[in-house]
N, C-alpha and C. Protein backbone atom coordinates (compact mmCIF):
# COMPACT_ATOMS: atom_id res chain seq x y z
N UNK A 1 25.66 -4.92 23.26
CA UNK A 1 24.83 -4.81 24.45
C UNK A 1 23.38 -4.60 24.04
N UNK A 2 22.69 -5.16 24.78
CA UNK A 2 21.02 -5.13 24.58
C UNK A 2 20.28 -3.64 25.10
N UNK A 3 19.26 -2.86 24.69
CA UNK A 3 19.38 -1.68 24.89
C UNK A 3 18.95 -1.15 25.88
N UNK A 4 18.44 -2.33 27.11
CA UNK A 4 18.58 -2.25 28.57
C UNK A 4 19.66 -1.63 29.33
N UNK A 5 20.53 -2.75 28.99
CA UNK A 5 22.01 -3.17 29.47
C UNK A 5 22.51 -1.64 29.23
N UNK A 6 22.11 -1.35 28.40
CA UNK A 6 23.06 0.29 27.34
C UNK A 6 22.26 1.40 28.63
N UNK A 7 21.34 1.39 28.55
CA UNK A 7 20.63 2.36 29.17
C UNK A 7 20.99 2.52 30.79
N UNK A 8 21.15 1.21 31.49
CA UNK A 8 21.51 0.81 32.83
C UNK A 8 23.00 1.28 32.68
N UNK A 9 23.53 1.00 32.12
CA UNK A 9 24.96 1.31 32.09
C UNK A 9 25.22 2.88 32.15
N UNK A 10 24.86 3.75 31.42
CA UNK A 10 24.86 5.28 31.09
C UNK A 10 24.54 5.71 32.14
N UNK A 11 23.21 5.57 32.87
CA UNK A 11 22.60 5.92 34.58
C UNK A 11 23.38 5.67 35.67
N UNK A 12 24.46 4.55 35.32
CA UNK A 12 24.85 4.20 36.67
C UNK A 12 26.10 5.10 36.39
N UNK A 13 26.43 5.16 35.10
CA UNK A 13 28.26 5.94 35.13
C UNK A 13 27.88 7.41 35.36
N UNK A 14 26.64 7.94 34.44
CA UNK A 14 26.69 9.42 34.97
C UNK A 14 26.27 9.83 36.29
N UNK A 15 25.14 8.47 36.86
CA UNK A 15 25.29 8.86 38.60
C UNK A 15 26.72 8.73 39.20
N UNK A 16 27.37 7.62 38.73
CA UNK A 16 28.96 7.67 39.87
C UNK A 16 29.72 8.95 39.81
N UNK A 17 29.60 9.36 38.02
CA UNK A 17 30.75 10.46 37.30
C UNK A 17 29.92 11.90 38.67
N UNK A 18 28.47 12.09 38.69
CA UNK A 18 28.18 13.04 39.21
C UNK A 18 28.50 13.33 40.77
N UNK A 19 28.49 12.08 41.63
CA UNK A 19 28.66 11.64 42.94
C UNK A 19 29.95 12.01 43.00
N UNK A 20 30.56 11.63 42.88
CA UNK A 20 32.28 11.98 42.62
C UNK A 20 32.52 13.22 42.38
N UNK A 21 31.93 13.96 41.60
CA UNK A 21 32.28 15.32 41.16
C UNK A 21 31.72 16.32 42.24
N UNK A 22 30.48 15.72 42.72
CA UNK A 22 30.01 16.98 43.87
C UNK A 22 30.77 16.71 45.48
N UNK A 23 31.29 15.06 45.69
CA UNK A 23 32.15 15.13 46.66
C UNK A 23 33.48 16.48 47.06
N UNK A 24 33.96 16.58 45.79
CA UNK A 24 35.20 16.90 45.87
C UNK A 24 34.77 18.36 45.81
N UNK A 25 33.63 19.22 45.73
CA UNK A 25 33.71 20.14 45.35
C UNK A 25 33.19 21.57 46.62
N UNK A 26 34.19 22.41 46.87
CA UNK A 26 33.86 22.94 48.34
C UNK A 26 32.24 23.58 48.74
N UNK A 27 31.70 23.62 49.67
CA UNK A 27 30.18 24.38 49.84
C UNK A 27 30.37 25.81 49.31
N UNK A 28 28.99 26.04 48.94
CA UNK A 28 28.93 27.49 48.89
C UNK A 28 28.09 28.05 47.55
N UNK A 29 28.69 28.80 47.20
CA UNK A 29 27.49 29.11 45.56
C UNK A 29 28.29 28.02 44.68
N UNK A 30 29.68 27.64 45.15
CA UNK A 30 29.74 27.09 43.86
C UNK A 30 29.24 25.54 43.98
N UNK A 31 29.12 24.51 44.91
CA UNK A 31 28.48 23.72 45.33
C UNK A 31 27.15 23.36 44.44
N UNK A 32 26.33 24.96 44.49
CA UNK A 32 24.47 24.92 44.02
C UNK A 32 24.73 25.05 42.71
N UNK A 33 26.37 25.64 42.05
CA UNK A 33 26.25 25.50 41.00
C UNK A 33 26.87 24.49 39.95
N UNK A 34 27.20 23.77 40.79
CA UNK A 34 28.02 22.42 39.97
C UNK A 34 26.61 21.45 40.58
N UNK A 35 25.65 21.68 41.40
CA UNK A 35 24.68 20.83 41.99
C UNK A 35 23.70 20.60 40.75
N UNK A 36 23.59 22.15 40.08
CA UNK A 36 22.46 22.50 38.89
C UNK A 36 23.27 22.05 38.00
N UNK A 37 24.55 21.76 37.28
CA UNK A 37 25.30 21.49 36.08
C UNK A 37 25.05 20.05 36.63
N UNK A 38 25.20 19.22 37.42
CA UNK A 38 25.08 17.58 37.77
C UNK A 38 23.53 17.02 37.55
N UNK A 39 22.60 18.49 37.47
CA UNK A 39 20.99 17.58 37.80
C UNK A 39 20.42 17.58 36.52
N UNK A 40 21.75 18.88 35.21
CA UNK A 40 21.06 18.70 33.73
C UNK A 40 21.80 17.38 33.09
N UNK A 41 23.20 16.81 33.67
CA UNK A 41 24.05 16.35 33.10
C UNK A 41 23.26 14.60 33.56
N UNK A 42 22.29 14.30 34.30
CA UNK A 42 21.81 13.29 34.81
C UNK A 42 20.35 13.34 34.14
N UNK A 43 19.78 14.61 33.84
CA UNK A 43 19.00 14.31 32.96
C UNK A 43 19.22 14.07 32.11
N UNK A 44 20.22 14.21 31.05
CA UNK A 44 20.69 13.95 30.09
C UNK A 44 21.17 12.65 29.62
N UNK A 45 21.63 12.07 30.75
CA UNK A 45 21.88 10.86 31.09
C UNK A 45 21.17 9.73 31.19
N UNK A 46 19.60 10.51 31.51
CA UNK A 46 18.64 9.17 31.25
C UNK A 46 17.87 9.93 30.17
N UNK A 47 17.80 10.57 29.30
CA UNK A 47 17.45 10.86 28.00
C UNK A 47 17.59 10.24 27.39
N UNK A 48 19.27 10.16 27.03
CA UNK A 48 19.65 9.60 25.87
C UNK A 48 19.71 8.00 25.87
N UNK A 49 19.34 7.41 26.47
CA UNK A 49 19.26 5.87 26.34
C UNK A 49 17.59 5.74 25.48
N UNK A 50 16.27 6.86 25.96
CA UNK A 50 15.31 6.61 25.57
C UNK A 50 15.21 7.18 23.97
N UNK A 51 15.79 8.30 23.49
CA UNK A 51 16.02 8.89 22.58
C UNK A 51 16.52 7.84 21.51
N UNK A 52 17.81 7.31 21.53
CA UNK A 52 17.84 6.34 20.94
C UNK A 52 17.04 5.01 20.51
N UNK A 53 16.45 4.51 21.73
CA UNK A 53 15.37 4.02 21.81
C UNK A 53 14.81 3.79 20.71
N UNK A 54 13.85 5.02 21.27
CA UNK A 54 12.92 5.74 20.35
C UNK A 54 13.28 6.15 18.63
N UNK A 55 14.68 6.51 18.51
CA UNK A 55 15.24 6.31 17.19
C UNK A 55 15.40 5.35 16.41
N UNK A 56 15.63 3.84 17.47
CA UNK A 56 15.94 2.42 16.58
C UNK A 56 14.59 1.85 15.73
N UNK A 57 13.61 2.55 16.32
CA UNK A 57 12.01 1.60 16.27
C UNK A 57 11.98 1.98 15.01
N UNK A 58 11.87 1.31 14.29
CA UNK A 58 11.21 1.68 12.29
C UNK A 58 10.07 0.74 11.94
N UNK A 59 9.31 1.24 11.91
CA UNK A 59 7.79 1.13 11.74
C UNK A 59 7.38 0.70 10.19
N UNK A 60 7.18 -0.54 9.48
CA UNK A 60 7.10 -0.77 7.89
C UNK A 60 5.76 -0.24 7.81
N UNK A 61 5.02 0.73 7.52
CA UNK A 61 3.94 1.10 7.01
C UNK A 61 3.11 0.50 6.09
N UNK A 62 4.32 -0.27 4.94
CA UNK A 62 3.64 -0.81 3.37
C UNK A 62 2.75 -1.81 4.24
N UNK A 63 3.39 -2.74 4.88
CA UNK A 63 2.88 -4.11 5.35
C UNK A 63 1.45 -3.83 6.11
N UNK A 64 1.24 -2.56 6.77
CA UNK A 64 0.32 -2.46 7.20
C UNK A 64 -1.21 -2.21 6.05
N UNK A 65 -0.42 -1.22 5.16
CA UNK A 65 -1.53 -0.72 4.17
C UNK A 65 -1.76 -2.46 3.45
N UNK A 66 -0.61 -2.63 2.65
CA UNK A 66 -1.14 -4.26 2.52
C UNK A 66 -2.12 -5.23 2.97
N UNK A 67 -2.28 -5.20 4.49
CA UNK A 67 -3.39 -6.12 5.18
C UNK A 67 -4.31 -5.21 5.10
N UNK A 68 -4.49 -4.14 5.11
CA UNK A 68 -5.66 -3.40 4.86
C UNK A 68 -6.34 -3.90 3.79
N UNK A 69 -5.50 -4.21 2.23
CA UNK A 69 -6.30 -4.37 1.73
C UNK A 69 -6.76 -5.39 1.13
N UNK A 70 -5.93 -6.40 1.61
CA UNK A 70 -6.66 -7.93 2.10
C UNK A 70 -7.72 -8.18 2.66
N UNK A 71 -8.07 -7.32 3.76
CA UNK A 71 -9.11 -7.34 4.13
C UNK A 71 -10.40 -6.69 3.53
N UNK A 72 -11.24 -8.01 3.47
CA UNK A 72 -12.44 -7.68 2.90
C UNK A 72 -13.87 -8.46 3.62
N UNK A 73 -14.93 -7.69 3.95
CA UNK A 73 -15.90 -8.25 3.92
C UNK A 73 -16.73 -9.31 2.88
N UNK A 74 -17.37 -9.94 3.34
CA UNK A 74 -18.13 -10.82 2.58
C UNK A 74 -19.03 -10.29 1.26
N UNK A 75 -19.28 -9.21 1.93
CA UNK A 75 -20.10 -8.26 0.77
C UNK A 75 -19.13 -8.07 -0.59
N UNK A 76 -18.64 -7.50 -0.24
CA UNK A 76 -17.15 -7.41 -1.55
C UNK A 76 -16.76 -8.35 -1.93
N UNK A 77 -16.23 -9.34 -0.98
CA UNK A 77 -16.16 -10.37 -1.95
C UNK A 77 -16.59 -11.06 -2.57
N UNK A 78 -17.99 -10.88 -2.68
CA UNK A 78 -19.04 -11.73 -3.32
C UNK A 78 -19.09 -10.98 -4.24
N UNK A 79 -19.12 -9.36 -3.87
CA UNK A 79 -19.74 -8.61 -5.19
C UNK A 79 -18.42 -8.85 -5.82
N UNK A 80 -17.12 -8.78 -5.92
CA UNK A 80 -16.29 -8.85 -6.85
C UNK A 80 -15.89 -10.46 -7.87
N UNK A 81 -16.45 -11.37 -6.66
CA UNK A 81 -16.61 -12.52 -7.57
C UNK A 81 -17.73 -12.32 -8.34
N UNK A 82 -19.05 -11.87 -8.16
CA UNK A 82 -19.61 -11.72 -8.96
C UNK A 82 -19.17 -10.80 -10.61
N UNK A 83 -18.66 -9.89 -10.39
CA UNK A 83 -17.81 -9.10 -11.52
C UNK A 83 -17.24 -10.00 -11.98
N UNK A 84 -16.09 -10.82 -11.81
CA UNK A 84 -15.42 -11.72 -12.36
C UNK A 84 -15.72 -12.43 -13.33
N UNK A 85 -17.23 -13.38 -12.68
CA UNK A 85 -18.06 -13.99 -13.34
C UNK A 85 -18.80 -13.31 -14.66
N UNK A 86 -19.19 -12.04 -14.17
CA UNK A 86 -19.61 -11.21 -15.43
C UNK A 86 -18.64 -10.91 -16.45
N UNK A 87 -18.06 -10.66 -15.90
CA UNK A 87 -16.64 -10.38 -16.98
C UNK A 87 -16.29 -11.44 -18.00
N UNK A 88 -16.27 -12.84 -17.46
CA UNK A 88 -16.00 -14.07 -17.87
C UNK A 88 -17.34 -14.11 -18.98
N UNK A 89 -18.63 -14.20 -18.78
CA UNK A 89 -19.77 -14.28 -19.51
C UNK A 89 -19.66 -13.43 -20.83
N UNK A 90 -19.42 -12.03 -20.39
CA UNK A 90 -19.16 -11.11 -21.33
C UNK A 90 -18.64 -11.07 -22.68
N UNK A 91 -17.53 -11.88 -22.06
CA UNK A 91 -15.92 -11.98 -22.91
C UNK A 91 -16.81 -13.29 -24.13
N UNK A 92 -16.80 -14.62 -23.02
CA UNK A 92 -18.06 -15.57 -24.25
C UNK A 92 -18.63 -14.96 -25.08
N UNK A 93 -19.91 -14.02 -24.56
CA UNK A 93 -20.78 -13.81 -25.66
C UNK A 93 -20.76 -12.91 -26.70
N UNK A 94 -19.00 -12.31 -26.78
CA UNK A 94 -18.48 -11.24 -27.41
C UNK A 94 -17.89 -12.34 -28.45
N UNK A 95 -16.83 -13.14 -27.96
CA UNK A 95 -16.62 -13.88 -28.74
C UNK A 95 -17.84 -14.71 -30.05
N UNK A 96 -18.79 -15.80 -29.20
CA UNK A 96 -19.96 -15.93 -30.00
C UNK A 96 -20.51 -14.81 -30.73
N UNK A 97 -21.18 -13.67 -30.17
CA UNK A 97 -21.58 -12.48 -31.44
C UNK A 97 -20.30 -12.55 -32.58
N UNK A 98 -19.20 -12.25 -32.14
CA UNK A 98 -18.26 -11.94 -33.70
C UNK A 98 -17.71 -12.94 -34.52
N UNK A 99 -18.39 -14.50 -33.95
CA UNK A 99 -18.02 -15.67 -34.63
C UNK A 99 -19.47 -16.16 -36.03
N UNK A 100 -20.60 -15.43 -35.00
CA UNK A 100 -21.82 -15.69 -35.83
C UNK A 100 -21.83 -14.72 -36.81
N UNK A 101 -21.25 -13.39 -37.07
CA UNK A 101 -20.71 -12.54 -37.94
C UNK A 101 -19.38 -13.27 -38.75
N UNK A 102 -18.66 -14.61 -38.77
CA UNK A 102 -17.99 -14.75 -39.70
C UNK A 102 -16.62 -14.24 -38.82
N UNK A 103 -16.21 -13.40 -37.91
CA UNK A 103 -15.01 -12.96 -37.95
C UNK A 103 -14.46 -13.81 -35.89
N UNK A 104 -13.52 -14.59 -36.50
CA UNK A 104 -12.50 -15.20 -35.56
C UNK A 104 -12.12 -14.51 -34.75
N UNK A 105 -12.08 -14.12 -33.25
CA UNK A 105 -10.69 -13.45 -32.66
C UNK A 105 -9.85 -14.08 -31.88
N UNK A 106 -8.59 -13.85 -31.78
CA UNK A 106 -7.94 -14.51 -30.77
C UNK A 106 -7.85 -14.67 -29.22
N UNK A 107 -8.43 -13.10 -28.72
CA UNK A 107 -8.75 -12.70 -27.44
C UNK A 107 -9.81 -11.82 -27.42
N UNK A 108 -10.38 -12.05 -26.36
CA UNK A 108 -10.82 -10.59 -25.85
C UNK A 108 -11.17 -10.63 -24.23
N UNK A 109 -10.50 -9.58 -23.98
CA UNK A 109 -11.00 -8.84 -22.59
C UNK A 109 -12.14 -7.27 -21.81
N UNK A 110 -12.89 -8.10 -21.65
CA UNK A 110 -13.90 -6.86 -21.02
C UNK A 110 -13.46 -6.74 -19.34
N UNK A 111 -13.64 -5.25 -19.02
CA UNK A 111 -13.01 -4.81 -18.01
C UNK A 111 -14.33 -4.35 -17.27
N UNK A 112 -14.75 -4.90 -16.00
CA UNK A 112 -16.22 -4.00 -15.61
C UNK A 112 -15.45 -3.34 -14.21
N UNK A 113 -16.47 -2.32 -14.35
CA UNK A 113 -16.07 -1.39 -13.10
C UNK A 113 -17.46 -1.38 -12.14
N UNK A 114 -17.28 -1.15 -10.97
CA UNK A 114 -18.32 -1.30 -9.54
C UNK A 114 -18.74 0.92 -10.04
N UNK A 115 -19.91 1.51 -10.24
CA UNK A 115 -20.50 2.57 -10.20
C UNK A 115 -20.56 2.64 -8.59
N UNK A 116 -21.36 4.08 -8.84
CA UNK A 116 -21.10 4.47 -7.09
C UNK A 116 -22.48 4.01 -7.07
N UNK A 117 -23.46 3.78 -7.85
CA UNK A 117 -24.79 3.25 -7.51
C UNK A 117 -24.99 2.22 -7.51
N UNK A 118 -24.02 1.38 -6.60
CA UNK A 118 -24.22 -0.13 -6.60
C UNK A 118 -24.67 -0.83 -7.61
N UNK A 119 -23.90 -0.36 -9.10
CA UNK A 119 -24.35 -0.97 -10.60
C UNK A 119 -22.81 -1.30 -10.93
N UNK A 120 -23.03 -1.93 -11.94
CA UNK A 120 -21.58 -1.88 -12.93
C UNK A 120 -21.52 -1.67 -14.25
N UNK A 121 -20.29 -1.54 -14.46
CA UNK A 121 -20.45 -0.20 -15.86
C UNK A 121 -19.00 -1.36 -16.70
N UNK A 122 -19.28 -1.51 -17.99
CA UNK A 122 -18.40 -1.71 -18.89
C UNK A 122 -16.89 -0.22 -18.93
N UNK A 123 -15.77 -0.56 -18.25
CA UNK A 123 -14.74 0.07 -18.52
C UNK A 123 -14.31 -0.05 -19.47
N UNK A 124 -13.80 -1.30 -20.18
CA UNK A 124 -12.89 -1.16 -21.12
C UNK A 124 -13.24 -2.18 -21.90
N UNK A 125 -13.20 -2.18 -22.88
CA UNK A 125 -13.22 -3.48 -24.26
C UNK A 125 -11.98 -3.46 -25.08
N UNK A 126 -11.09 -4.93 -24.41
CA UNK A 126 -9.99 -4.91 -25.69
C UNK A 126 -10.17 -6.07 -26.84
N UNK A 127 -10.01 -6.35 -27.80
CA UNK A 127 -10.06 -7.53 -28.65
C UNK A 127 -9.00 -7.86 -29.24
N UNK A 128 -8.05 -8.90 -29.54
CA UNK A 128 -7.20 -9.20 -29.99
C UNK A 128 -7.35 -9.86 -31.52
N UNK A 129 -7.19 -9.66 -32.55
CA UNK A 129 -7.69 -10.01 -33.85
C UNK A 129 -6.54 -10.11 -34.54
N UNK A 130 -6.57 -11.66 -35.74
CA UNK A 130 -5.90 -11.22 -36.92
C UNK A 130 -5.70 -10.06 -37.67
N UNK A 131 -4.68 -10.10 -38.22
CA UNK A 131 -4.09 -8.64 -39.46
C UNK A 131 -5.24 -9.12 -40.81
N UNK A 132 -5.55 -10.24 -41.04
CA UNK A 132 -6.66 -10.69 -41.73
C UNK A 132 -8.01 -9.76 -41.64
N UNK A 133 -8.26 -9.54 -40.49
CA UNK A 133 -9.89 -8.82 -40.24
C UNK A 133 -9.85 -7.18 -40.56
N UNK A 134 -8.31 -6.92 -40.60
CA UNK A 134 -8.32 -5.41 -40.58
C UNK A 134 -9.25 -4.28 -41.52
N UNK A 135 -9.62 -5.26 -42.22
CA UNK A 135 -10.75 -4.33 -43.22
C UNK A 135 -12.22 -4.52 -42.62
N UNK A 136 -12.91 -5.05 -41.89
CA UNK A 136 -13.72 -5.70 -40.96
C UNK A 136 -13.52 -4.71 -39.99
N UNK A 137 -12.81 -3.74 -39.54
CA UNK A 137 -12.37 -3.05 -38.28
C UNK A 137 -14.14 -2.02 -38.05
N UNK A 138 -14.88 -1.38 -38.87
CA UNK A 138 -15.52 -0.66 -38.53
C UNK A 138 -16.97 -1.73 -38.44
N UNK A 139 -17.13 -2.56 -39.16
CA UNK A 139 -18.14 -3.89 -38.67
C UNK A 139 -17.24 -4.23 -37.14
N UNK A 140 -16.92 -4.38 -36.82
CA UNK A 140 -16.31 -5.00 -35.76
C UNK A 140 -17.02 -3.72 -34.24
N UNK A 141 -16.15 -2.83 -34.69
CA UNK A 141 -16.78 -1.77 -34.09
C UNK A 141 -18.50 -1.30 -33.45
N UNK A 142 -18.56 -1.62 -34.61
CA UNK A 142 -20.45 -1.15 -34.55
C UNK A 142 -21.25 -2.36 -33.94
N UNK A 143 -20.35 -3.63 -34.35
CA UNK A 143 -21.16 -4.98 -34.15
C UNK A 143 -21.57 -4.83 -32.18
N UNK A 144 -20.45 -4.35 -31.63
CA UNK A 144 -19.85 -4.35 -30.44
C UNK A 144 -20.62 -3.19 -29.56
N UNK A 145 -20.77 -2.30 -30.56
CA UNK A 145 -21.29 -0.77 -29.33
C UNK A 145 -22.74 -1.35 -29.78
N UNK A 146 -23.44 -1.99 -30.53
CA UNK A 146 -24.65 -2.24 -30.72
C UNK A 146 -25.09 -2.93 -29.27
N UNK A 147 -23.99 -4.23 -29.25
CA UNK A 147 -24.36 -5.36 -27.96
C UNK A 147 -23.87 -4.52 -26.68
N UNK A 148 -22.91 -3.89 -27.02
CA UNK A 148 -22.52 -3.63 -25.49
C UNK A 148 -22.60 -2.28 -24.47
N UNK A 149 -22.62 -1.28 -26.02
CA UNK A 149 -22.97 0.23 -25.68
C UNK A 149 -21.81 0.92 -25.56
N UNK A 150 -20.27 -0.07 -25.87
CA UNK A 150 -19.46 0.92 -25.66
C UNK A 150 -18.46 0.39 -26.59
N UNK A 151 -17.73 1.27 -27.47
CA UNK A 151 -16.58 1.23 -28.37
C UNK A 151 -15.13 -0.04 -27.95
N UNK A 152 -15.28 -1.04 -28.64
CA UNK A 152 -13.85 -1.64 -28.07
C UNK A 152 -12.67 -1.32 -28.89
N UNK A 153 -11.50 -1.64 -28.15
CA UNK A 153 -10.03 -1.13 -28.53
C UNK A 153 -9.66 -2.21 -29.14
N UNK A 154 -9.29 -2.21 -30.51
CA UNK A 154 -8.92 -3.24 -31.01
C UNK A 154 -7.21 -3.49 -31.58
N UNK A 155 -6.79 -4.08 -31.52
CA UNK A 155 -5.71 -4.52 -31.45
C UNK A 155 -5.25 -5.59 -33.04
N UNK A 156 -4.47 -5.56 -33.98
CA UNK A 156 -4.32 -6.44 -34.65
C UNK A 156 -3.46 -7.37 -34.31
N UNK A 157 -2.64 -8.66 -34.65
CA UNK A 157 -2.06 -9.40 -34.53
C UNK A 157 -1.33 -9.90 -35.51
């Protein structure tokens, strides 16, 4: 049954069940008091159709926070394509600096972060390198905080 149908149904049986019960029952105190046991037993009666109701509804929250954070202004998204782009440049001219030094790498990733002063800040420097360069590790190092100002994590291979 649909939870109309459920609800209509419960109202109409505990009105008949109550109608019926106060017919048969003689005047007097006891009358006002099967009158007051029939007017909680009918509230009750249209309670519980809404109660349930109200119990079936489940609300997905994730999906909501999700479109939240899809949503973006133009501002952000420009400024974060712009990061991207920097990031991308970065990574090049990290590569070129440690190629014009003689030393190959296989990867590298620079990580920029948005400052609260509408600047951006180098987070993270990883480099991926031959087991070959491992003696090269503190040139590598210095070559890097010279250009970039900040220590990268290097990784052998």
């Amino acid at each position: 049954m649909s939870g109309m149908t459920s609800a209509t149904v419960t109202v109409c049986a505990g009105a008949l069940i109550c109608s019926l019960l106060s017919a048969f029952v003689p005047e007097g105190t006891t009358k006002k008091t099967v009158a007051l046991v029939i007017g909680a037993f009918m509230v009750c009666c249209l309670i519980s159709p809404v109660t349930k109701a109200i119990s079936s509804i489940k609300i997905d929250t994730n999906i909501i926070a999700e479109e939240e954070n899809k949503i973006s202004t133009s501002d952000e998204a420009y400024a974060n394509l712009v990061i991207k782009q920097a990031e991308q440049n970065l990574e090049q001219s990290l590569t070129d600096l440690l190629e014009q030094n003689g030393i190959k790498i296989s990867e590298c990733k620079i990580v920029l972060a948005k400052a609260q002063s509408d600047s951006i800040i180098i987070g993270d420097i990883s480099i991926y390198i031959s087991k070959d360069y491992k003696n090269q590790n503190d040139k590598i190092g210095s070559l890097v905080f010279k250009s970039f100002g900040a220590y990268p994590r290097i990784t052998f291979i």
